[in-house]
Protein backbone atom coordinates (compact mmCIF):
# COMPACT_ATOMS: atom_id res chain seq x y z
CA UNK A 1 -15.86 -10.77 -12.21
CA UNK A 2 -16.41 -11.19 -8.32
CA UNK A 3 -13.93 -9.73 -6.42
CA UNK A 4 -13.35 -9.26 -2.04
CA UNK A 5 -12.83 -6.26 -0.76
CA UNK A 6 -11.53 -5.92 3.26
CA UNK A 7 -11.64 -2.74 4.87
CA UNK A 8 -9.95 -2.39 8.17
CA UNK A 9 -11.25 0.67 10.55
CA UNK A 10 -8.64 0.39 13.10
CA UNK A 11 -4.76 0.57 12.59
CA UNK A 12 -3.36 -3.07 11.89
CA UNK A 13 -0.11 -4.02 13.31
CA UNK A 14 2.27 -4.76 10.46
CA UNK A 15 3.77 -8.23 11.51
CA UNK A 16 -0.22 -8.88 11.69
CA UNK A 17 -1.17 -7.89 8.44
CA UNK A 18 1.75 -9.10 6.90
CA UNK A 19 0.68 -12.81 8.20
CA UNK A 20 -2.37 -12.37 6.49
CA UNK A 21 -1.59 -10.91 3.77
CA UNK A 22 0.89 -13.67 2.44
CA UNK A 23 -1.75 -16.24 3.91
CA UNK A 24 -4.70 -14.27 1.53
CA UNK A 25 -1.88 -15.41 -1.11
CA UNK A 26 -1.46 -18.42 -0.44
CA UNK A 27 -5.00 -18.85 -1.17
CA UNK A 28 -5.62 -17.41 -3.82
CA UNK A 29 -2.91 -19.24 -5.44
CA UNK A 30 -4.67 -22.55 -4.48
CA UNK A 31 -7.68 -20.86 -6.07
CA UNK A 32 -9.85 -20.89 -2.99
CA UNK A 33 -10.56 -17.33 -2.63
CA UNK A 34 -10.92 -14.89 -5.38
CA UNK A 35 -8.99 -11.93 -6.51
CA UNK A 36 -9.34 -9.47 -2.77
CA UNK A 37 -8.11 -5.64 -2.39
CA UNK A 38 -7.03 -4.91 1.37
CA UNK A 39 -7.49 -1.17 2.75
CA UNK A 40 -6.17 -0.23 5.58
CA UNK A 41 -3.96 2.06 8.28
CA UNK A 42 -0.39 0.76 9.95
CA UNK A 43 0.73 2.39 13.17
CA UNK A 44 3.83 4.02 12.53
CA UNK A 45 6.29 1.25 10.45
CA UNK A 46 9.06 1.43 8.65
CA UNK A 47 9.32 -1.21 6.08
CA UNK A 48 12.88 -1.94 4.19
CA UNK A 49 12.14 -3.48 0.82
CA UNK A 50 14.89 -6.07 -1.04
CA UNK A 51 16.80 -3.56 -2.43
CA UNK A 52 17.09 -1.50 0.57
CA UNK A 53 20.64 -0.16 1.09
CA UNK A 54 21.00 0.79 4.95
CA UNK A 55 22.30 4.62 4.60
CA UNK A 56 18.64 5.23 3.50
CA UNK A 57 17.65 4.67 7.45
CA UNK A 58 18.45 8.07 8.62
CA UNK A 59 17.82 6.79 12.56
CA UNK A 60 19.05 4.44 14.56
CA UNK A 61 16.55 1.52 15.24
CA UNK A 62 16.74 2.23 18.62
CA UNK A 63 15.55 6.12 18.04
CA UNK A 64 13.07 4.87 15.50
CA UNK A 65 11.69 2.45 18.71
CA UNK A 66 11.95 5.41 21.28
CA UNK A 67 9.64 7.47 18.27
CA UNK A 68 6.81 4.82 18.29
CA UNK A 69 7.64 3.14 15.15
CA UNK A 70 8.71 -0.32 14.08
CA UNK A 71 11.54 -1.23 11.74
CA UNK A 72 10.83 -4.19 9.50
CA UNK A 73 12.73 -6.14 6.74
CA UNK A 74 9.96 -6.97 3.94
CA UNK A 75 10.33 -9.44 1.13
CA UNK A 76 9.08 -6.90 -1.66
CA UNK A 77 10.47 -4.81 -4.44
CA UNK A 78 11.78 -0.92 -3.64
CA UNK A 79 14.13 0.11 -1.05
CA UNK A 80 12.36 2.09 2.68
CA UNK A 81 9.47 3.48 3.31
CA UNK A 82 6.85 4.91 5.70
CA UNK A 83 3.52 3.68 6.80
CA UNK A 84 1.31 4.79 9.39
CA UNK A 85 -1.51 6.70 10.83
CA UNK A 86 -3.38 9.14 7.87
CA UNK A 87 -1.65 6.74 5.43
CA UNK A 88 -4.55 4.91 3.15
CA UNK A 89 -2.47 1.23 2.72
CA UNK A 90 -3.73 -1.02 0.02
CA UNK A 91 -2.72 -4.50 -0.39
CA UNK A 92 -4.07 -5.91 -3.98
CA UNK A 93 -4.06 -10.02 -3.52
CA UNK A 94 -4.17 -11.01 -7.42
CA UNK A 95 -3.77 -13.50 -9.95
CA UNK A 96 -2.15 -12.30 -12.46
CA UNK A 97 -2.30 -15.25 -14.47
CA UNK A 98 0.47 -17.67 -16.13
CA UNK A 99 2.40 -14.87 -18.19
CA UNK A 100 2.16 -11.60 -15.80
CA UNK A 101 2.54 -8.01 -16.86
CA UNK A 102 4.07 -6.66 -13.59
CA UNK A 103 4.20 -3.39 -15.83
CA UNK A 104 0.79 -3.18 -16.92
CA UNK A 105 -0.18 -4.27 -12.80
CA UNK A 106 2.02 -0.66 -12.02
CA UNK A 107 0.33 1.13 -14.42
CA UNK A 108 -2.64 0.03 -13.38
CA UNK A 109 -2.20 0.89 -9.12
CA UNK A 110 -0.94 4.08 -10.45
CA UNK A 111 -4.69 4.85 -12.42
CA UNK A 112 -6.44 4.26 -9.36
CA UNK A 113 -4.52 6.45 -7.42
CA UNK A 114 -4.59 9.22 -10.36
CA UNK A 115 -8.43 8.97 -10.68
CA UNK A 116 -9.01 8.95 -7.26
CA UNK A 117 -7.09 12.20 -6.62
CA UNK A 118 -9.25 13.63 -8.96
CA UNK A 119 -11.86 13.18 -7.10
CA UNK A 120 -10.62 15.59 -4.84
CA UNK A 121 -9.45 18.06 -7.06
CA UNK A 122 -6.23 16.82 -6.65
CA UNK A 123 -3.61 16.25 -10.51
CA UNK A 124 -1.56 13.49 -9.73
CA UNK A 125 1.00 12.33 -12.20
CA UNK A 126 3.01 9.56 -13.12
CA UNK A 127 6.77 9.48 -13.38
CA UNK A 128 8.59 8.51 -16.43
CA UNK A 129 11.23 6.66 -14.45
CA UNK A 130 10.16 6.04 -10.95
CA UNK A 131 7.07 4.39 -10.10
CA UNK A 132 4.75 5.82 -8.06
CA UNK A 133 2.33 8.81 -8.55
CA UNK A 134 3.52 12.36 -7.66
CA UNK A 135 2.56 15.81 -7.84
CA UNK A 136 5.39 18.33 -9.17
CA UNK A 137 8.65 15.92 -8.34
CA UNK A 138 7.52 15.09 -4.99
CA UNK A 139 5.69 11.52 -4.52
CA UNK A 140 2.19 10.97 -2.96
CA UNK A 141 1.95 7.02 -3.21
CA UNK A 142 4.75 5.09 -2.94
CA UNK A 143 4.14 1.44 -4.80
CA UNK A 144 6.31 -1.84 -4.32
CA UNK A 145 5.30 -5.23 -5.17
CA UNK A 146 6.08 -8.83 -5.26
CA UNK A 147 4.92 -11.82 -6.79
CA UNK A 148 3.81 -15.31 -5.12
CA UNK A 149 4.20 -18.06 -7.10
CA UNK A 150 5.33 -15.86 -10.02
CA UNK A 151 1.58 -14.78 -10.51
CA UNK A 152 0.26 -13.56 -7.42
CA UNK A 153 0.66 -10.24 -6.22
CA UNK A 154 1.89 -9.18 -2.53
CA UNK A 155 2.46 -6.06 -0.84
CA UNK A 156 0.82 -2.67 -2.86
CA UNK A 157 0.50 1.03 -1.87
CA UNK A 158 0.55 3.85 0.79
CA UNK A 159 -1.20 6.69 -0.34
CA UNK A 160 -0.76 9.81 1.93
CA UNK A 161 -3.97 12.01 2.86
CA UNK A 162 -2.77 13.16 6.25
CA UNK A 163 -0.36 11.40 7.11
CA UNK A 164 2.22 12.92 9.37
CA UNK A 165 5.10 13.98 6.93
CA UNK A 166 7.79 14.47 9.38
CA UNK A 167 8.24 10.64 9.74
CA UNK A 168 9.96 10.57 6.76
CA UNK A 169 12.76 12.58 7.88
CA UNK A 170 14.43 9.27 9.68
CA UNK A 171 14.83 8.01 6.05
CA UNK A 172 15.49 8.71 2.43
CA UNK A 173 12.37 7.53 1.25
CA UNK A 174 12.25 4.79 -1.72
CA UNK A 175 15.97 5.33 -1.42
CA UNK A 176 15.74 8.74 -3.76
CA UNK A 177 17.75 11.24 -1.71
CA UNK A 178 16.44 14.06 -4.81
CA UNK A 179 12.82 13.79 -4.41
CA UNK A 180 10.29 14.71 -1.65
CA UNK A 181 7.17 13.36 -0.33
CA UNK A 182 4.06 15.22 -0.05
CA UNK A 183 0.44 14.43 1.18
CA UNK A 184 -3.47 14.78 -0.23
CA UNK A 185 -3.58 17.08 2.96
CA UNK A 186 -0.47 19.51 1.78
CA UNK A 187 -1.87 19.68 -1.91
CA UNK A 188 -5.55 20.65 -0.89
CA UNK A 189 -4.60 22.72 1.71
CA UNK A 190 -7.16 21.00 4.00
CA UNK A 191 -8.09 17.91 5.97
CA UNK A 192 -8.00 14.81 3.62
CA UNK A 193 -8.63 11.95 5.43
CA UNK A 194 -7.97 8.03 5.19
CA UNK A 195 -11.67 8.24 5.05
CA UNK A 196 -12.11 10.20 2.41
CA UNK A 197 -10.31 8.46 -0.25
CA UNK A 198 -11.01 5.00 0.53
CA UNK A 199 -14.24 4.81 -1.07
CA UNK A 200 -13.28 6.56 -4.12
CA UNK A 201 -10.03 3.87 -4.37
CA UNK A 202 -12.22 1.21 -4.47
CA UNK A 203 -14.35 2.35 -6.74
CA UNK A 204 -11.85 2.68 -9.35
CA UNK A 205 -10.28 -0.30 -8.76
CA UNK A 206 -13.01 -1.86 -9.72
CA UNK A 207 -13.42 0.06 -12.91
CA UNK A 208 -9.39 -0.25 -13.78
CA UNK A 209 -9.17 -3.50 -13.13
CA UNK A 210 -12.47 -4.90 -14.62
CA UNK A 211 -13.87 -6.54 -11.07
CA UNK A 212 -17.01 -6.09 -8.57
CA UNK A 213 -15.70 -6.01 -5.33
CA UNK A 214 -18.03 -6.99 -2.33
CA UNK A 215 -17.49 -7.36 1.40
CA UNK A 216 -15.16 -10.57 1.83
CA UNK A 217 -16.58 -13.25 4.90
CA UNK A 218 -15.45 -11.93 8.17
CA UNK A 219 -13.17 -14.82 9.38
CA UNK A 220 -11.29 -13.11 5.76
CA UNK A 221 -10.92 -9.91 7.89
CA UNK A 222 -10.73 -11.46 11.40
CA UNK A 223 -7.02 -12.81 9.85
CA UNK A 224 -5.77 -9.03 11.06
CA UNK A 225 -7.21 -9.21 14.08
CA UNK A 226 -4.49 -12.25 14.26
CA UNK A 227 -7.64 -14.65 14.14
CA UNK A 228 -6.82 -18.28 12.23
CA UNK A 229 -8.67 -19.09 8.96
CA UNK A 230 -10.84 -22.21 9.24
CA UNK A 231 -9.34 -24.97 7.65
């Protein structure tokens, strides 16, 4: 099964991508674009997720603006997170289909990330109660989802490779004030770059999840670049 892949090089604003992203929905709902996996980097962003609860934001917005980073309100699952530079984001656009396993779709993101970390010589691990994947209690990938139209999916991962961890001090992060965060970077004990794991997340993507993927059209990408899609 064809699938699009869209690989971003430069750091996407998240307002930007987060246009696109629901647009990318949108069609795929309507069927006019197939099943499309989005990889990219934010500059620094704090997202709050639905269940957010505001004593998780450690900083004033104001100290969080005078940091660099953005505070935004998101429609998906999961309470706050951090995105930014060193941060490999992925934002899976697919149907689902009529009776969705939203489990199944977890376990699934969770694979990739767990192969993938092999690949580096990294053992990543599920959780039994949180998702996510880990590495002895503290969390490498933070997941959190929503469906569009009750089949297709929104929003995805941030996988850390080199990120810089001290962000997360201005929050409790996924709301779990007894776990920490960790990176690809800390567990190697060397540089593990964005660029670096990419490749081998899109690879098994496409093995987990049963699809080729191949370079969407570029008015697909131009969308976060803030560019319109035709039609």
């Amino acid at each position: 099964m064809g699938a699009w892949l869209i690989r971003l090089d430069e750091p996407v604003p998240y307002p930007v991508s987060d246009a696109a992203m629901h647009r990318l929905a949108d069609l795929r709902a309507a069927d006019e674009i197939p099943d499309t996996l989005v990889l990219l980097e934010h500059p620094p962003v704090f997202t709050a997720g639905r269940r957010s609860d505001p004593s998780h934001i450690l900083w004033a917005e104001e100290k969080l603006r005078s940091a660099g980073a953005e505070l935004h309100h998101v429609d998906r699952g999961g309470s706050v997170t951090f995105h930014g530079p060193g941060q490999l984001v992925g934002y899976p656009i697919l149907d689902l289909g009529r009776r969705p396993d939203l489990a199944d779709y977890l376990d699934r993101i969770e694979e990739v990330i767990i192969r993938s970390g092999a690949e580096i010589g990294v053992a990543l691990e599920r959780d039994a109660v949180q998702a996510g994947v880990w590495s002895a209690g503290a969390k490498v990938c933070a997941i959190g989802v929503k469906l569009a139209r009750w089949r297709v999916t929104l929003h995805g991962f941030g996988l850390n490779c080199n990120t810089d961890m001290s962000w997360f001090d201005a929050i409790v992060p996924c709301g779990l004030a007894d776990r920490t965060v960790t990176s690809l970077s800390a567990l190697t004990g060397r540089n593990v770059t964005v660029d670096d794991l990419a490749a081998p997340v899109a690879e098994h993507f496409q093995d987990v999840f049963g699809v080729l993927l191949s370079d969407a059209p570029p008015e697909m990408a131009g969308m976060f670049a803030g560019e319109a899609v035709p039609g």
